[in-house]
Protein backbone atom coordinates (compact mmCIF):
# COMPACT_ATOMS: atom_id res chain seq x y z
CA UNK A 1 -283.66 11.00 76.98
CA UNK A 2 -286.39 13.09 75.31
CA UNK A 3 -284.67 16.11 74.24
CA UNK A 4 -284.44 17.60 70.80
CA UNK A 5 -280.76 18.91 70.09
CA UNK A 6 -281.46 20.39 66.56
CA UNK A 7 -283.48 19.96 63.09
CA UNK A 8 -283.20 18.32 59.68
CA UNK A 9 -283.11 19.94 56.58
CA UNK A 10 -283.13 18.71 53.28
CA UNK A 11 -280.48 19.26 51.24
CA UNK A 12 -279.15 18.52 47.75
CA UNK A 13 -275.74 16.69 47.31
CA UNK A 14 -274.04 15.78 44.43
CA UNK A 15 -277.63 15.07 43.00
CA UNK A 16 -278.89 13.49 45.67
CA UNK A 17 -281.65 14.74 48.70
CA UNK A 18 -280.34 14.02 51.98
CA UNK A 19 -281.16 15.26 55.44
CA UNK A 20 -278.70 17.58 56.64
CA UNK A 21 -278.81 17.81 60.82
CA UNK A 22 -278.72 21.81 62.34
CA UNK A 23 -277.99 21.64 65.91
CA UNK A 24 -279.48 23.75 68.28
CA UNK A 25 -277.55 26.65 70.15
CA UNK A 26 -275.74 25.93 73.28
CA UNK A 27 -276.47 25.03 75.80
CA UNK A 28 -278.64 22.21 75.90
CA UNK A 29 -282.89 23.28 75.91
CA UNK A 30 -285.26 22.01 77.40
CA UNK A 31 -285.06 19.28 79.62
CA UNK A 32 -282.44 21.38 81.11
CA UNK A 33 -278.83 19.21 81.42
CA UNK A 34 -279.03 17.07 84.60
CA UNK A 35 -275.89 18.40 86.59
CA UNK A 36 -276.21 16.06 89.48
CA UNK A 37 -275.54 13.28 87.03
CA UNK A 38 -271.70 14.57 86.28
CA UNK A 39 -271.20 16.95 89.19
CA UNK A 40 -268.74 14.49 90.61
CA UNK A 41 -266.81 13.85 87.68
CA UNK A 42 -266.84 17.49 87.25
CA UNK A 43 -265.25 17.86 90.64
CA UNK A 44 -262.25 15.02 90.05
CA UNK A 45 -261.69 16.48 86.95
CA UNK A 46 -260.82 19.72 88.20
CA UNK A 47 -259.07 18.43 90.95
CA UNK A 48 -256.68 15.82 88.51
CA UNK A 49 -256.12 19.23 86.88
CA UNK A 50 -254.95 21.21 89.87
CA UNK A 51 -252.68 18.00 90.99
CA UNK A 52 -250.80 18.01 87.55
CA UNK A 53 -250.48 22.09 87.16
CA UNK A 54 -249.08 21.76 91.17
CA UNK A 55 -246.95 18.81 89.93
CA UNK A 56 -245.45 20.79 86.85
CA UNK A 57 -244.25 23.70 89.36
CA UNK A 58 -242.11 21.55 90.87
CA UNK A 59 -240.28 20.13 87.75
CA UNK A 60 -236.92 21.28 87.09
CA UNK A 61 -237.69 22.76 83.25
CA UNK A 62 -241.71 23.51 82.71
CA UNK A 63 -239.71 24.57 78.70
CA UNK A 64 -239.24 20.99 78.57
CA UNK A 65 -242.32 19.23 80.11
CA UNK A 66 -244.21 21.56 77.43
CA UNK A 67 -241.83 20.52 74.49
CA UNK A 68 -242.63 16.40 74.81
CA UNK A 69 -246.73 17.42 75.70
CA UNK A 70 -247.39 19.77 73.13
CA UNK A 71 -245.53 16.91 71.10
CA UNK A 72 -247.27 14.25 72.29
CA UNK A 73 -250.90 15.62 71.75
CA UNK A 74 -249.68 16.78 68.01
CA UNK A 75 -249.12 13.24 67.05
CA UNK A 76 -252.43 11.38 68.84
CA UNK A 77 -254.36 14.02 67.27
CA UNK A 78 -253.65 12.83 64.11
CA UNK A 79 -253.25 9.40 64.94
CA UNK A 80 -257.33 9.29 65.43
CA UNK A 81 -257.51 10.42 61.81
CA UNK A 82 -255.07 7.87 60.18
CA UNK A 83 -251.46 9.57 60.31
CA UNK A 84 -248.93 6.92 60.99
CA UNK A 85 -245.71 9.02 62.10
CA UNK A 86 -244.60 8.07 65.52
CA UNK A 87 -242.99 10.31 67.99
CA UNK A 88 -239.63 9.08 67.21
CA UNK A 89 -240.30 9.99 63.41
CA UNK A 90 -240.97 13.70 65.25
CA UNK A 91 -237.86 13.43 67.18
CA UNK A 92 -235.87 12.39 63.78
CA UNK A 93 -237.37 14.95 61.30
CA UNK A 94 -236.65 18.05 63.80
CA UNK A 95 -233.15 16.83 63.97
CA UNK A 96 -233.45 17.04 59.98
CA UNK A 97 -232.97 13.00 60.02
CA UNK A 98 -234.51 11.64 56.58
CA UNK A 99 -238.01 9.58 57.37
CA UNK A 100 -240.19 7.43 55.42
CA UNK A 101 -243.36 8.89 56.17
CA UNK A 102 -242.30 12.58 55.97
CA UNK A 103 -245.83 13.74 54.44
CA UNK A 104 -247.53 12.26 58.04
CA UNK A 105 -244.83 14.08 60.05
CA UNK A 106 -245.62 17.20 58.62
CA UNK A 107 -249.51 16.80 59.32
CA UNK A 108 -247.95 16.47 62.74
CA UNK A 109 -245.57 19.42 62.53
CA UNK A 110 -248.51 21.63 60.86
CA UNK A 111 -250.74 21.05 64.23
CA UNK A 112 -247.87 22.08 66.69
CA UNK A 113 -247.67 25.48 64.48
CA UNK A 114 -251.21 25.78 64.65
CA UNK A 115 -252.07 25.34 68.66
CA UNK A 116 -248.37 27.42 69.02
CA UNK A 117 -250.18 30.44 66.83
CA UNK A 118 -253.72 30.05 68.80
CA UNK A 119 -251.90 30.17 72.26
CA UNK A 120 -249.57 33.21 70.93
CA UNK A 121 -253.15 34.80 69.91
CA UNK A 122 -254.64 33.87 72.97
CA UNK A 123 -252.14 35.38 75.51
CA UNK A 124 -251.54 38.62 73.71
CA UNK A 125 -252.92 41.82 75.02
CA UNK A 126 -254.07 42.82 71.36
CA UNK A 127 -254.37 38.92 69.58
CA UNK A 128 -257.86 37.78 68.87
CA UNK A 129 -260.46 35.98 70.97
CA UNK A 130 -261.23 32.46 70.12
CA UNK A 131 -263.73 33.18 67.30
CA UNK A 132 -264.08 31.79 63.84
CA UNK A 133 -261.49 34.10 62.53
CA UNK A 134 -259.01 32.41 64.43
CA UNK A 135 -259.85 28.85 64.11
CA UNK A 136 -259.68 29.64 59.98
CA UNK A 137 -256.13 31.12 60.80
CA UNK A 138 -255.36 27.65 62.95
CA UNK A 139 -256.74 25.57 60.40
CA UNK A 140 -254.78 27.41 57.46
CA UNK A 141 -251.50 26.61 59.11
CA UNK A 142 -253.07 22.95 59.90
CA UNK A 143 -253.40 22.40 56.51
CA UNK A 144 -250.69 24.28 54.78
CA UNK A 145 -248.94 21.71 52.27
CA UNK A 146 -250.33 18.17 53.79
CA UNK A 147 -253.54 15.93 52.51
CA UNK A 148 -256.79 18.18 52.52
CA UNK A 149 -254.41 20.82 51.26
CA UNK A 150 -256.21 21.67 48.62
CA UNK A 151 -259.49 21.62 50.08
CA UNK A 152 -260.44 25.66 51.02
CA UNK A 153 -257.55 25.40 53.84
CA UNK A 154 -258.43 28.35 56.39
CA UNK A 155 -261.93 29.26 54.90
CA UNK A 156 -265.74 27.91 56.17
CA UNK A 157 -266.43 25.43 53.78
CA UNK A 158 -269.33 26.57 50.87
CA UNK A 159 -270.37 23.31 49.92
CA UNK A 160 -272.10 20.31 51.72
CA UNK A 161 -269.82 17.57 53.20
CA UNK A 162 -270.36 14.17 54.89
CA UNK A 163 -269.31 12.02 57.08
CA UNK A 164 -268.85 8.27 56.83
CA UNK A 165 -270.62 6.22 53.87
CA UNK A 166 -269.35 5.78 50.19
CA UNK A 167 -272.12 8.73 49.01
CA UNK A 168 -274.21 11.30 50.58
CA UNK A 169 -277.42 9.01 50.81
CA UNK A 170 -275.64 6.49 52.49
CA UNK A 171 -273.58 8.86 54.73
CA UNK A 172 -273.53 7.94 58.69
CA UNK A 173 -273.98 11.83 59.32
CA UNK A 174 -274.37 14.86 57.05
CA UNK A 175 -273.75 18.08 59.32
CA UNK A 176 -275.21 21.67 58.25
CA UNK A 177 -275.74 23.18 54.75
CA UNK A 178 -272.96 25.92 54.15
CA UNK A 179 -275.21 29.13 54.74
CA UNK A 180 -276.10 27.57 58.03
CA UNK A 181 -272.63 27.43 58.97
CA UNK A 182 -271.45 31.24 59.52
CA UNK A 183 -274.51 31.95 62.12
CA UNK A 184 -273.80 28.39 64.10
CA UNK A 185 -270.14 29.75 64.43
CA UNK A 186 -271.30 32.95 65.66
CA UNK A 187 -273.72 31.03 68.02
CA UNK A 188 -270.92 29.05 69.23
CA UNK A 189 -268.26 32.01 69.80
CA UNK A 190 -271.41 33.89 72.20
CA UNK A 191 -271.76 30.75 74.21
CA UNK A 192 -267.72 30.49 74.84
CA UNK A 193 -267.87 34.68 75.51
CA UNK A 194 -270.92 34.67 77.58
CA UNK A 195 -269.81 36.73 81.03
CA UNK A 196 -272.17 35.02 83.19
CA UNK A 197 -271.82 31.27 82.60
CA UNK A 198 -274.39 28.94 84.16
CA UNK A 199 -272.18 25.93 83.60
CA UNK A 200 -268.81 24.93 85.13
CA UNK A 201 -265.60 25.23 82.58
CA UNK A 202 -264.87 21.58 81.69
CA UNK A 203 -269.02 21.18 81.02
CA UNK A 204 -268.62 24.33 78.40
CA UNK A 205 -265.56 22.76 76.64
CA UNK A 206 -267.18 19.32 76.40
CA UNK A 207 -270.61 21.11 74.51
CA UNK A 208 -268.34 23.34 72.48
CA UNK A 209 -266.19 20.57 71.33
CA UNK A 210 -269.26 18.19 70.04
CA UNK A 211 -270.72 21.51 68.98
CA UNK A 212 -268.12 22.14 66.86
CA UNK A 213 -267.90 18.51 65.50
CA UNK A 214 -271.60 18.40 64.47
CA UNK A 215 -270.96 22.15 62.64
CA UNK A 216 -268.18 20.10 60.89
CA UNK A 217 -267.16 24.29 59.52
CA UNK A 218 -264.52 22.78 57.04
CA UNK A 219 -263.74 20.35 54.36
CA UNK A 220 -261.31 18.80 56.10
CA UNK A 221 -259.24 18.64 59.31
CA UNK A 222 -262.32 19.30 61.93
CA UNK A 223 -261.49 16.22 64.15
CA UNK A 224 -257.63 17.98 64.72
CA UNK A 225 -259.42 21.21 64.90
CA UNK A 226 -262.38 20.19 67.32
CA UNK A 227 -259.24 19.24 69.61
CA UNK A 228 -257.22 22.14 69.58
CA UNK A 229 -260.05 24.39 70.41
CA UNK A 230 -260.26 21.81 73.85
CA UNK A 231 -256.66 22.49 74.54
CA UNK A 232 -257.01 26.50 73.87
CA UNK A 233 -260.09 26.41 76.07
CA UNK A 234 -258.78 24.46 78.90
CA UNK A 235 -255.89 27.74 79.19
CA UNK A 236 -258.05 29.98 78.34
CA UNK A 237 -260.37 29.13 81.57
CA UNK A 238 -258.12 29.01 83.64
CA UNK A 239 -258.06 25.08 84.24
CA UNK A 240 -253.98 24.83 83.61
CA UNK A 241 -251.29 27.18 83.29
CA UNK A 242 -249.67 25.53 80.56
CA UNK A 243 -250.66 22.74 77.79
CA UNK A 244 -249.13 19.71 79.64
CA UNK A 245 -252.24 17.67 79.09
CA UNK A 246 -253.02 15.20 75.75
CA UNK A 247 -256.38 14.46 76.01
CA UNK A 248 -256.54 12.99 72.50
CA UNK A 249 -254.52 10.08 74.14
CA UNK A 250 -257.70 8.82 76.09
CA UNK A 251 -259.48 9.59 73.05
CA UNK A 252 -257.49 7.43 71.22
CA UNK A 253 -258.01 4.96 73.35
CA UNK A 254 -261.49 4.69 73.19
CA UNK A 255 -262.20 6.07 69.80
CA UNK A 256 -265.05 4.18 69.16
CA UNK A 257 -267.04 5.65 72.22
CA UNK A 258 -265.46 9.12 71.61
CA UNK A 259 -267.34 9.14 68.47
CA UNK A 260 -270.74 6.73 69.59
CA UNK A 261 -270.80 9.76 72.38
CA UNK A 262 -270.77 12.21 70.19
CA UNK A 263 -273.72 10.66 67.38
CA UNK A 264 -275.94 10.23 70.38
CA UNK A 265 -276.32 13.46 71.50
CA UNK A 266 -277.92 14.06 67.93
CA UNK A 267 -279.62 11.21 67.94
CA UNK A 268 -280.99 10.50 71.58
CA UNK A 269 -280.26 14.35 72.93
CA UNK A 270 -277.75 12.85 75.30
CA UNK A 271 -275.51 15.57 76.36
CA UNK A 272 -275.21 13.88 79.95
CA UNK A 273 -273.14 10.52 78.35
CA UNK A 274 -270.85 12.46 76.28
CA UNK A 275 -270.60 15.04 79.19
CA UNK A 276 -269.47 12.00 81.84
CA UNK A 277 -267.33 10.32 79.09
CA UNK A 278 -265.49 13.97 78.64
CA UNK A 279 -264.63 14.62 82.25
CA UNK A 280 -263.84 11.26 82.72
CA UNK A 281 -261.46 11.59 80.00
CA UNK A 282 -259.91 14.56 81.24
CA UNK A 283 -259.13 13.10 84.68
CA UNK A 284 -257.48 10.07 83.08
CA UNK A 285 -255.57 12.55 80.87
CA UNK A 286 -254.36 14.68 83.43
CA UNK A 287 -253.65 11.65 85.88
CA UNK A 288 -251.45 9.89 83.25
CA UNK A 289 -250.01 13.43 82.23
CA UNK A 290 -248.73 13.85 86.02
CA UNK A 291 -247.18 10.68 86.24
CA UNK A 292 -245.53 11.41 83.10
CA UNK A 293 -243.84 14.18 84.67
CA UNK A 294 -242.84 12.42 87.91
CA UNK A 295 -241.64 9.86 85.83
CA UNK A 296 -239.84 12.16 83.42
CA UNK A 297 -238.14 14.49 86.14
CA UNK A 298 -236.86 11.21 87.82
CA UNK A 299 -235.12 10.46 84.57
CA UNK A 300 -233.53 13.24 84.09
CA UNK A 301 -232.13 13.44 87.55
CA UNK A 302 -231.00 10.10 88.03
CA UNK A 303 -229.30 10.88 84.38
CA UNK A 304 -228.03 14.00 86.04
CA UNK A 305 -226.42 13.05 88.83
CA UNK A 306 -224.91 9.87 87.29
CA UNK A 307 -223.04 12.67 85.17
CA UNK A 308 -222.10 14.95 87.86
CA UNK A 309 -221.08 11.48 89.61
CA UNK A 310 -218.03 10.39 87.72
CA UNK A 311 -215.85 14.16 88.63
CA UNK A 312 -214.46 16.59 86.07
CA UNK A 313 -217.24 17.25 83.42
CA UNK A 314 -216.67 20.06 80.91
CA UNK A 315 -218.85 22.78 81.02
CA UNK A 316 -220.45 22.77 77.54
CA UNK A 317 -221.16 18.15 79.04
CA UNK A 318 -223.37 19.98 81.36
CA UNK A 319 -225.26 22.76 78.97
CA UNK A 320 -225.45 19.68 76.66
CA UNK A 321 -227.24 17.47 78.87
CA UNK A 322 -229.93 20.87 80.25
CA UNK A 323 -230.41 20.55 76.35
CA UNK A 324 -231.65 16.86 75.93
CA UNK A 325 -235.09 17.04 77.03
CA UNK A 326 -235.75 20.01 74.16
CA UNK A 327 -233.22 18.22 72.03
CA UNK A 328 -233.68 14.29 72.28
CA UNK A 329 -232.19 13.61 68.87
CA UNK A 330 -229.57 15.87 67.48
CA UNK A 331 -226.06 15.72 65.70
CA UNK A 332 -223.16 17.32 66.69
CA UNK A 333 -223.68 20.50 64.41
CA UNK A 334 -226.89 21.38 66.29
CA UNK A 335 -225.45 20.95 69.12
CA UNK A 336 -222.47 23.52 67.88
CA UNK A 337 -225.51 25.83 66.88
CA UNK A 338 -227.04 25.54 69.96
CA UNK A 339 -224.24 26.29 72.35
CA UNK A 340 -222.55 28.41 70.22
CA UNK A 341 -219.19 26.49 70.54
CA UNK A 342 -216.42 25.02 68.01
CA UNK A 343 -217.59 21.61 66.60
CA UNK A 344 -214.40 20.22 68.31
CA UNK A 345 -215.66 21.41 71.79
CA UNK A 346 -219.17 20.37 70.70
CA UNK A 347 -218.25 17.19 69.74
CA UNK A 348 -216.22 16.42 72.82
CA UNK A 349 -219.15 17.15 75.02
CA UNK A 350 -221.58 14.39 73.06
CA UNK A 351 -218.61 12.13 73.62
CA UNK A 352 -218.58 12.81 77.04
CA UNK A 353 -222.65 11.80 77.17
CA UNK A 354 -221.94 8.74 75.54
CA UNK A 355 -219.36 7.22 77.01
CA UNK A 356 -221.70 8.18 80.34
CA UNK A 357 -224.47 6.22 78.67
CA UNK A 358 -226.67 9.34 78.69
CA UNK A 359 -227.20 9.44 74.46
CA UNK A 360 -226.43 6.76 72.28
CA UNK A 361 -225.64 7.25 68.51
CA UNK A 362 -228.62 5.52 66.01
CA UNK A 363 -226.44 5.10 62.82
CA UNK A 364 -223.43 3.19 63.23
CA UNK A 365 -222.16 5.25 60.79
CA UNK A 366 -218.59 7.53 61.25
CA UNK A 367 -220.20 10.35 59.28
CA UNK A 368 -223.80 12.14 59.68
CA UNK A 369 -224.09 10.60 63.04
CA UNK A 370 -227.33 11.52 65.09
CA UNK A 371 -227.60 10.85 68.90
CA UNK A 372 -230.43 10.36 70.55
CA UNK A 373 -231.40 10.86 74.60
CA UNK A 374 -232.13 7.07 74.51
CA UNK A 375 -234.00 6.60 77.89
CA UNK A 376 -236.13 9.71 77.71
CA UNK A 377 -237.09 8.87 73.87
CA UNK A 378 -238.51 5.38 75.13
CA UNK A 379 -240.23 6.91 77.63
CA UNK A 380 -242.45 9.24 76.25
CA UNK A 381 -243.05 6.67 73.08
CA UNK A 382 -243.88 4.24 74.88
């Protein structure tokens, strides 16, 4: 592929002179992207997307489809960058359970509040548009109290950074100089606001995202970034109604391409590869995110009716068990809270579950029990 996607510059880090890469403005120039070559992914892509939003309508709770997805994304986001916590660490630490790695499950925590604030922006009638203002705003609560902290959290970095390599002159990539970075922004917000598109949706999201990633706009916390802005994009066109998607699953799972697919188009101009490994990961996504929710809603029924199977169950049983899918691991006090009931009636109701099978408790211990929605845990972690 003979395409240029952007220029060096030379730059001075830290003492030394390295060649600092300035991409190009969307879209790709000249030769013009070859849309035959991913017009059929393209087309499954947006069709695996229409299955799962038509799949969602039919679940019992979308509240509770959105509470393990949004979850779910959170933590293999920041899995790709190095955080260890595991969903069940989640699960614990919102039920205000002690865990060992409490600093990860915050990085984890600080990315739901972040993609909760940009969707809050996003759908209200006077909230901003995606533009750099807001991504600062998402990255400030991304990086409020966790590693990278301390490095210009919510503010377009003013110094060079690197990627990769234990120095600048060995670096794998160095992305802009910082007074290249406010215009490439503002080249990047036109594309996403342009009225008459020439591209399909999922194309656009795929050349923001690796736009983004080569702008590199912060000192830290671009990767987590880079991936919100795909979720906020894939609701803000229109592709699904509702978050239920975790993309950063597939990339996960094939890290290494995710980021080979990404150098190339710097170094080869070859938008198409990255463009077919995109869609192909959002079909995969969406595919294993609708199965998920078959899979979950049979859970919770055949939970349900084994409850509703055995005769006379309290009132407050029931409103308890409606809870579990929000509230997988919980003690009796929250579930007081929650219901706003006695602790006697409250516990008598997570008695009921457990005899049923429905939660078990995780301490063996007679006081400061937590419960936890056993079968439904396992099933999203596994």
């Amino acid at each position: 592929m003979n395409r240029s996607t952007g220029s060096y510059v030379t730059t001075s880090v830290v003492g030394e002179s390295v060649q600092a890469f300035v991409p190009d403005p969307l879209p790709p120039g000249r030769p013009a992207l070859e849309a035959g070559s991913f017009a059929d992914l393209n087309h499954e892509a947006e069709l695996a997307l229409a299955r799962l939003s038509g799949v969602a309508g039919l679940a019992p709770s979308v509240d509770w489809l959105l509470y393990s997805a949004i979850r779910k994304e959170a933590l293999l986001t920041s899995q790709i960058e190095g955080t260890q916590a595991s969903l069940t660490d989640l699960f614990d630490s919102e039920a205000g359970a002690s865990v060992s790695n409490a600093d990860d499950v915050e990085e984890v925590t600080n990315y739901i509040r972040a993609f909760r604030y940009v969707q809050a922006q996003l759908r209200s009638s006077d909230g901003l548009p995606i533009s750099t203002r807001l991504i600062c705003e998402a990255h400030r609560l991304l990086m409020d109290g966790v590693r990278g902290g301390s490095k210009q959290p919510g503010e377009v970095r003013r110094s060079q950074n690197w990627i990769g390599g234990s120095r600048p002159g060995n670096a794998v990539f160095v992305p802009p100089p910082p007074n290249k970075v406010g215009e490439l922004l503002a080249g990047m917000e036109r594309f996403i606001h342009n009225e008459r598109p020439t591209l399909p949706p999922l194309v656009r999201i795929a050349l923001v995202h690796a736009q983004f990633e080569t702008i590199h706009p912060f000192l830290d916390g671009n990767g987590r970034m880079g991936r919100l802005l795909i979720a906020a994009l894939v609701e803000h066109w229109g592709l699904l109604p509702e978050p239920l998607m975790y993309l950063s699953g597939y990339l996960k799972a094939h890290q290494l391409e995710y980021y080979r697919r990404l150098s190339e188009i710097r170094t080869e101009g070859d938008w198409e590869s990255w463009i077919r490994f995109f869609l192909e990961g959002v079909a995969s996504a969406a595919a294993e995110a609708e199965r998920n929710v078959v899979g979950l809603a049979s859970l919770v029924t055949e939970d349900r009716q084994r409850m509703l199977g055995v005769g006379k169950v309290s009132t407050v049983a029931v409103r308890l068990f409606e809870m579990l899918p929000t509230m997988p691991r919980f003690t009796v006090e929250h579930v007081r809270q929650q219901l706003d009931t006695t602790f006697p009636t409250a516990s008598a109701a997570v008695k009921t579950l457990e005899e049923l099978g429905i939660v078990v408790e995780t301490t063996g211990q007679k006081k400061n029990r937590f419960f936890s929605y056993q079968r439904y845990v396992e099933f999203l972690d596994r």
